[in-house]
Protein backbone atom coordinates (compact mmCIF):
# COMPACT_ATOMS: atom_id res chain seq x y z
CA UNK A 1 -30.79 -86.55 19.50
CA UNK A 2 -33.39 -84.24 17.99
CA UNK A 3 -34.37 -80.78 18.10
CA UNK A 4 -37.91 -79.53 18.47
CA UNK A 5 -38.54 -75.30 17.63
CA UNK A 6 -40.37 -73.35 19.85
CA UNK A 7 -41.63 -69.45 19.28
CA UNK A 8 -39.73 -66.64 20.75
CA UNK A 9 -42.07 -65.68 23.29
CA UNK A 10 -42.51 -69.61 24.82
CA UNK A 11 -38.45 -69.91 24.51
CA UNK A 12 -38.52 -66.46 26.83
CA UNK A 13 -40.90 -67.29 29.22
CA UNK A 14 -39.45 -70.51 29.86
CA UNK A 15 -36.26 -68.58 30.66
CA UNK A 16 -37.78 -66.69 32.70
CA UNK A 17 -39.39 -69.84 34.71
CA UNK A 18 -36.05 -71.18 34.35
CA UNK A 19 -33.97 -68.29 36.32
CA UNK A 20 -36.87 -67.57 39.17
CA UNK A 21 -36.38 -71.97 40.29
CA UNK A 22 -32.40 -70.78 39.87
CA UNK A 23 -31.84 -73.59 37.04
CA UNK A 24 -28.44 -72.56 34.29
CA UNK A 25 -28.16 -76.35 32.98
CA UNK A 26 -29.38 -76.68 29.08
CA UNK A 27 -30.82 -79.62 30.13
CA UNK A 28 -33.54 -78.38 32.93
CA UNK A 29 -33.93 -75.06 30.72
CA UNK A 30 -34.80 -77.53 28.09
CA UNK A 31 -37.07 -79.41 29.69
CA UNK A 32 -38.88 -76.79 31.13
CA UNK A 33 -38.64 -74.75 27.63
CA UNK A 34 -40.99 -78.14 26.71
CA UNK A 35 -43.44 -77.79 29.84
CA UNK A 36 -44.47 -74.38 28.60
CA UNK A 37 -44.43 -75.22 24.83
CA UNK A 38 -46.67 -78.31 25.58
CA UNK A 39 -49.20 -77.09 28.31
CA UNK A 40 -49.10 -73.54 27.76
CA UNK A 41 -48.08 -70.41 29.52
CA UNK A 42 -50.65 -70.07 31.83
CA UNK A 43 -50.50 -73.93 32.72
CA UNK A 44 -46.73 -72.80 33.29
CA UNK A 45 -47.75 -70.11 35.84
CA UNK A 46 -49.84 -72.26 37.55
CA UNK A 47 -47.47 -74.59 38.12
CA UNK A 48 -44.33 -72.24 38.98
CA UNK A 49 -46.64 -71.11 41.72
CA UNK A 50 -47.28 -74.36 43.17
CA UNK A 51 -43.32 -75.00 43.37
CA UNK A 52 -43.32 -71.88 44.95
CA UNK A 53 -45.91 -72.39 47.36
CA UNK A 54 -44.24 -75.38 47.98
CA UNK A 55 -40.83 -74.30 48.54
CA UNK A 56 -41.92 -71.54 50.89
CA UNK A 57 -43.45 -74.52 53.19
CA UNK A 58 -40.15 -76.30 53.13
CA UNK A 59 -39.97 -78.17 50.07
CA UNK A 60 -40.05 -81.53 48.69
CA UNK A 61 -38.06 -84.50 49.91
CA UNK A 62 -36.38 -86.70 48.00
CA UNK A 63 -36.63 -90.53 48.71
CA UNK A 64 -32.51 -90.02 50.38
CA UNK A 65 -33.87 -87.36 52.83
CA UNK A 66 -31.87 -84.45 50.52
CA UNK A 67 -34.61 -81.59 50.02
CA UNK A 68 -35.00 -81.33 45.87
CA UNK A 69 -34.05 -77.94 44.37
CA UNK A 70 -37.53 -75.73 43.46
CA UNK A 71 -36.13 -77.01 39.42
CA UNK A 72 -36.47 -80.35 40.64
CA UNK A 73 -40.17 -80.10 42.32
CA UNK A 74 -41.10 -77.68 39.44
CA UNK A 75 -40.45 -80.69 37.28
CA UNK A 76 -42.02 -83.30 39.93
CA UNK A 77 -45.20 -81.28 39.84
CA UNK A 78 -45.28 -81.67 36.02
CA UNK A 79 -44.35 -85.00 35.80
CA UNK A 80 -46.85 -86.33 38.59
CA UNK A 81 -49.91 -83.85 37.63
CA UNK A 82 -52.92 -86.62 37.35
CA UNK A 83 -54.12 -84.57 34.22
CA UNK A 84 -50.97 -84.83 32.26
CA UNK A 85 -51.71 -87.65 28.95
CA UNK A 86 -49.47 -89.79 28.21
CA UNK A 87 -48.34 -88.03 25.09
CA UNK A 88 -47.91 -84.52 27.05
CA UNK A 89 -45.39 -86.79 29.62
CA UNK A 90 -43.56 -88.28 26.75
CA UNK A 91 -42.77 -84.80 25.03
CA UNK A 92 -41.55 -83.11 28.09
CA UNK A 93 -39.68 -86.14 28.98
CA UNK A 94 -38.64 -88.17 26.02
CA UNK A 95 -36.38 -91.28 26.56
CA UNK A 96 -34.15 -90.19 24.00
CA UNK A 97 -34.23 -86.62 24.94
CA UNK A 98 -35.49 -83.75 22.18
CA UNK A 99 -33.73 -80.56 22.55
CA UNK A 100 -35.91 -77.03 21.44
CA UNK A 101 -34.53 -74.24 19.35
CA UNK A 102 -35.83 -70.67 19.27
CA UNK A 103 -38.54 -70.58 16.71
CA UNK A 104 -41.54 -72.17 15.46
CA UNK A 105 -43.53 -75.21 16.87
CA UNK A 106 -43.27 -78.66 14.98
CA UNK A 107 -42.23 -81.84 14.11
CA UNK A 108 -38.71 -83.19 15.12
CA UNK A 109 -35.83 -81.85 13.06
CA UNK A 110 -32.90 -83.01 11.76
CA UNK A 111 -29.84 -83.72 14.99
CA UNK A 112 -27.19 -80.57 15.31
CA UNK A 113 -23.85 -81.54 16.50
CA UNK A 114 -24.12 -79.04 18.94
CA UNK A 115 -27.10 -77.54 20.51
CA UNK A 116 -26.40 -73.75 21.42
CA UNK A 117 -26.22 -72.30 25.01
CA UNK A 118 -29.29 -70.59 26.18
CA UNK A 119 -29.26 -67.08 25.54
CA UNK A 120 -28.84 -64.77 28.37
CA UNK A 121 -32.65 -64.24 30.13
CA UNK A 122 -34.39 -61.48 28.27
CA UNK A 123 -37.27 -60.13 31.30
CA UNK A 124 -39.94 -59.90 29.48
CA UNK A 125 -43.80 -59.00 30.40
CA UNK A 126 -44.19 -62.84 30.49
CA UNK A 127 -41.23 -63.13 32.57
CA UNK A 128 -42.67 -60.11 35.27
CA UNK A 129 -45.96 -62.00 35.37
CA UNK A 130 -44.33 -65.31 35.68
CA UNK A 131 -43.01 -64.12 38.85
CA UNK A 132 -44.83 -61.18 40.48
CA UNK A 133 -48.17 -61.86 39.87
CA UNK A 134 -48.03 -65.64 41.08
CA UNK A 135 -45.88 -64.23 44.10
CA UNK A 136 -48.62 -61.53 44.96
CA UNK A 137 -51.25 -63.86 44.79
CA UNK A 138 -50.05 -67.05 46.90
CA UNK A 139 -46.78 -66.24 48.72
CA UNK A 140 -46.82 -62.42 49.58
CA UNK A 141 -45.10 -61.07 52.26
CA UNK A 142 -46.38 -57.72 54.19
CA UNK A 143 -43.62 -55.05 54.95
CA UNK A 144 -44.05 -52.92 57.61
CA UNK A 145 -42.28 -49.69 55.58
CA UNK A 146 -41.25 -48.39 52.32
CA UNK A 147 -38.87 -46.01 52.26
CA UNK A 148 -37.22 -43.98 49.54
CA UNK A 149 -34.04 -41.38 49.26
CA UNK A 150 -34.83 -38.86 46.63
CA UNK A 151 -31.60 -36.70 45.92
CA UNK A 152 -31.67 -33.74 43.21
CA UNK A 153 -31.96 -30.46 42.68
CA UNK A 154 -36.05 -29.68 42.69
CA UNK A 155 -37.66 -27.38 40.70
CA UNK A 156 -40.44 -24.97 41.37
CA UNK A 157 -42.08 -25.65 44.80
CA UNK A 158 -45.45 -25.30 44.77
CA UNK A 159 -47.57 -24.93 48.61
CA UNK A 160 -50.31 -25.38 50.00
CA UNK A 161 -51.11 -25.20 53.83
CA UNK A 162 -48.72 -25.93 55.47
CA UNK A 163 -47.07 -28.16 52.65
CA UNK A 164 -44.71 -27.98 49.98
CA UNK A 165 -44.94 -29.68 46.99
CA UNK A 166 -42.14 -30.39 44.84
CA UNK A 167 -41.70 -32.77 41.57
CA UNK A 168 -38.31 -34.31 39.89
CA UNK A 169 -37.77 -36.50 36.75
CA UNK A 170 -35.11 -39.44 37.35
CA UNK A 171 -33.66 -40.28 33.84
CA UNK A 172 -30.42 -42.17 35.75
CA UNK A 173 -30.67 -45.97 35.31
CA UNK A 174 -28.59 -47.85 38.31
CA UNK A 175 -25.89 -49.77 37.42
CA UNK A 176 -27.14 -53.45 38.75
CA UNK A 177 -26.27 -56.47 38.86
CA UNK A 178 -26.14 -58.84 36.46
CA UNK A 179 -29.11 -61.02 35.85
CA UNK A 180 -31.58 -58.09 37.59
CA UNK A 181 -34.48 -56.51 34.64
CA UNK A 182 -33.65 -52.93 34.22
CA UNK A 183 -35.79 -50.36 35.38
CA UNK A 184 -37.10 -47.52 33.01
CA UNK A 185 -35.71 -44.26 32.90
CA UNK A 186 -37.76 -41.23 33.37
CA UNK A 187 -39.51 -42.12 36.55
CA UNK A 188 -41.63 -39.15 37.85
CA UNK A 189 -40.74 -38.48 41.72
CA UNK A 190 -43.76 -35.87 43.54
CA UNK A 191 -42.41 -34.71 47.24
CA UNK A 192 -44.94 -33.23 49.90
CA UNK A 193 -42.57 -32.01 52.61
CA UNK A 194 -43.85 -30.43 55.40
CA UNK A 195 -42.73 -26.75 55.04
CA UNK A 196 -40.83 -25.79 57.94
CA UNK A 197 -38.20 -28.58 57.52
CA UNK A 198 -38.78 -27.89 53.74
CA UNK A 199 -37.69 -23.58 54.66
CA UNK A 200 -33.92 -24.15 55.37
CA UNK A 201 -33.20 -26.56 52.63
CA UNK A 202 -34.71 -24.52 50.15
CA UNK A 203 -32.56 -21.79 51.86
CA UNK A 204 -29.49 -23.45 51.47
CA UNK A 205 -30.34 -24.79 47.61
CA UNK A 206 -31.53 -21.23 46.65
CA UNK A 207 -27.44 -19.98 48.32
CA UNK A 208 -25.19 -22.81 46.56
CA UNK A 209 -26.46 -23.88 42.77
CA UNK A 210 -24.06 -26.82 42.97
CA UNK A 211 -26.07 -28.20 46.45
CA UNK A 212 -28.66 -30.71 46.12
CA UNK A 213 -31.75 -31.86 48.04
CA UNK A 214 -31.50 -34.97 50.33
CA UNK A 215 -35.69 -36.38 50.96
CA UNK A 216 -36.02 -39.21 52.52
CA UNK A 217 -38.96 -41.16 54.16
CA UNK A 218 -42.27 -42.97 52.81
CA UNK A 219 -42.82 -43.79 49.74
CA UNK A 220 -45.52 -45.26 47.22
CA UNK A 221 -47.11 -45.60 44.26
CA UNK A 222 -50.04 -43.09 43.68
CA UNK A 223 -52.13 -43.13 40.50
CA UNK A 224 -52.89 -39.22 41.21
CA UNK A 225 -49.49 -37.92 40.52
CA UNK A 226 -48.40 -40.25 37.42
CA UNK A 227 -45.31 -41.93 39.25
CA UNK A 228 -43.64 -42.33 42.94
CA UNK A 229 -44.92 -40.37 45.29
CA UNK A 230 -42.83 -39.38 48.61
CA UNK A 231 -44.40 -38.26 52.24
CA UNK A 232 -41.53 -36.93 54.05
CA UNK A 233 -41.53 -35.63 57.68
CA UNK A 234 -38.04 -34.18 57.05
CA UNK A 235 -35.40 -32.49 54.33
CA UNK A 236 -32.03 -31.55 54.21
CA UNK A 237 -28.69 -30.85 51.48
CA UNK A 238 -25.93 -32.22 50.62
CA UNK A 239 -24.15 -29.09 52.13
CA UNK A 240 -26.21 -29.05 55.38
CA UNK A 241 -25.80 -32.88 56.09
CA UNK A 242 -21.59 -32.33 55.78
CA UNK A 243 -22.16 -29.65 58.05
CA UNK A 244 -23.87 -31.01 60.51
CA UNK A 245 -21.57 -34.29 60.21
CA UNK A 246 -18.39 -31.74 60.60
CA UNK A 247 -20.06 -29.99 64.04
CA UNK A 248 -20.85 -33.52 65.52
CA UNK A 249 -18.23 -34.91 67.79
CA UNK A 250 -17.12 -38.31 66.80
């Protein structure tokens, strides 16, 4: 058995490749680890999108009927791509099977007794493009709303019209699960509330320091205000929504 070494960043994005076709095994990471060493990362892209172009129209068959896993027609697409030489096919799928470490490109090394585990998947900028951008481009979906549930204690509102304007820094990071990239902390959230909802909750907030505002409604990405921005129709506290909870009948 030998070992071929690999940089960092190809080792990373081929982790990333790795978890978005759902593939743990060494050996798969492996092999893929040598697609994207060998042809590239943006030969890599190209063909993670065509797997998942593929699986998204129902797959690949195997010769048995069973549907292959989007590793497995990943690693069909590579193998069977007309413009892959013979010495590209032989490196990504030697007979006697070369395993890659974490750093540096070159000739075959010396055989380990053990090759180590992958390391857990780092998400990298290679590893959001590997997915997102190739997603975007050939298998987007459309949704019909975005919604958002913005819950703090504002600061100063500003108006105008009949709007209110209101802006609050998120610095918590969810707890998620594992696997998932974390998002950054210190996301900017802008509110325009339409101010007669807006007039009791600020009523309420401005009675009980230990209340906090409950927005919730559209929601989307604005270059204009630096961050989220949030159109809501409606706005309410934590105190008001117990309240009005209490005084329903059940």
């Amino acid at each position: 058995m030998s070992y071929v070494s690999v940089p960092p960043a190809v080792w990373a994005l081929a982790r990333g490749i790795a978890a978005v076709l759902g593939e743990t095994l060494p050996p798969p990471v492996r092999t893929i680890t040598r697609v994207v060493d060998r042809l590239g990362p943006d030969r890599a892209r190209a063909l993670l999108g065509q797997a998942l172009t593929s699986e998204a129209s129902g797959g690949l068959v195997l010769p048995d009927g069973r549907r292959r896993t989007p590793g497995g027609t990943f690693l069909f697409l590579v193998r069977t791509a007309p413009d892959l030489s013979t010495d590209d096919r032989a490196y990504i799928f030697p007979k006697a099977g070369y395993h890659v470490q974490g750093a540096g490109r070159g000739t075959p090394t010396p055989a380990s007794p053990a090759p180590a585990a992958p390391a857990p998947l780092v998400w990298t900028d290679d590893t959001y493009r590997a997915l997102t951008q190739q997603l975007q481009q050939d298998n987007e979906g459309r949704a019909t709303a975005v919604k958002i549930t913005v819950i703090g204690r504002p600061g100063t509102a500003g108006e105008q019209g009949q709007a209110v304007v209101v802006a609050l820094t998120n610095e918590k990071v969810p707890d998620l699960p594992k696997g998932l990239p974390e998002p950054p902390a210190g996301t900017h959230d802008t509110v325009f509330v339409a101010r007669k909802p807006w007039t009791k909750a600020a009523e309420a907030l401005a009675a009980d320091p230990e209340d906090a505002a409950i927005i919730e409604d559209d929601a989307a990405l604005d270059t204009r205000v630096d961050g989220i921005a949030v159109y809501a129709t409606s706005a309410t506290t934590k105190r008001l929504q117990t309240a009005t909870r209490a005084a329903t009948p059940s």
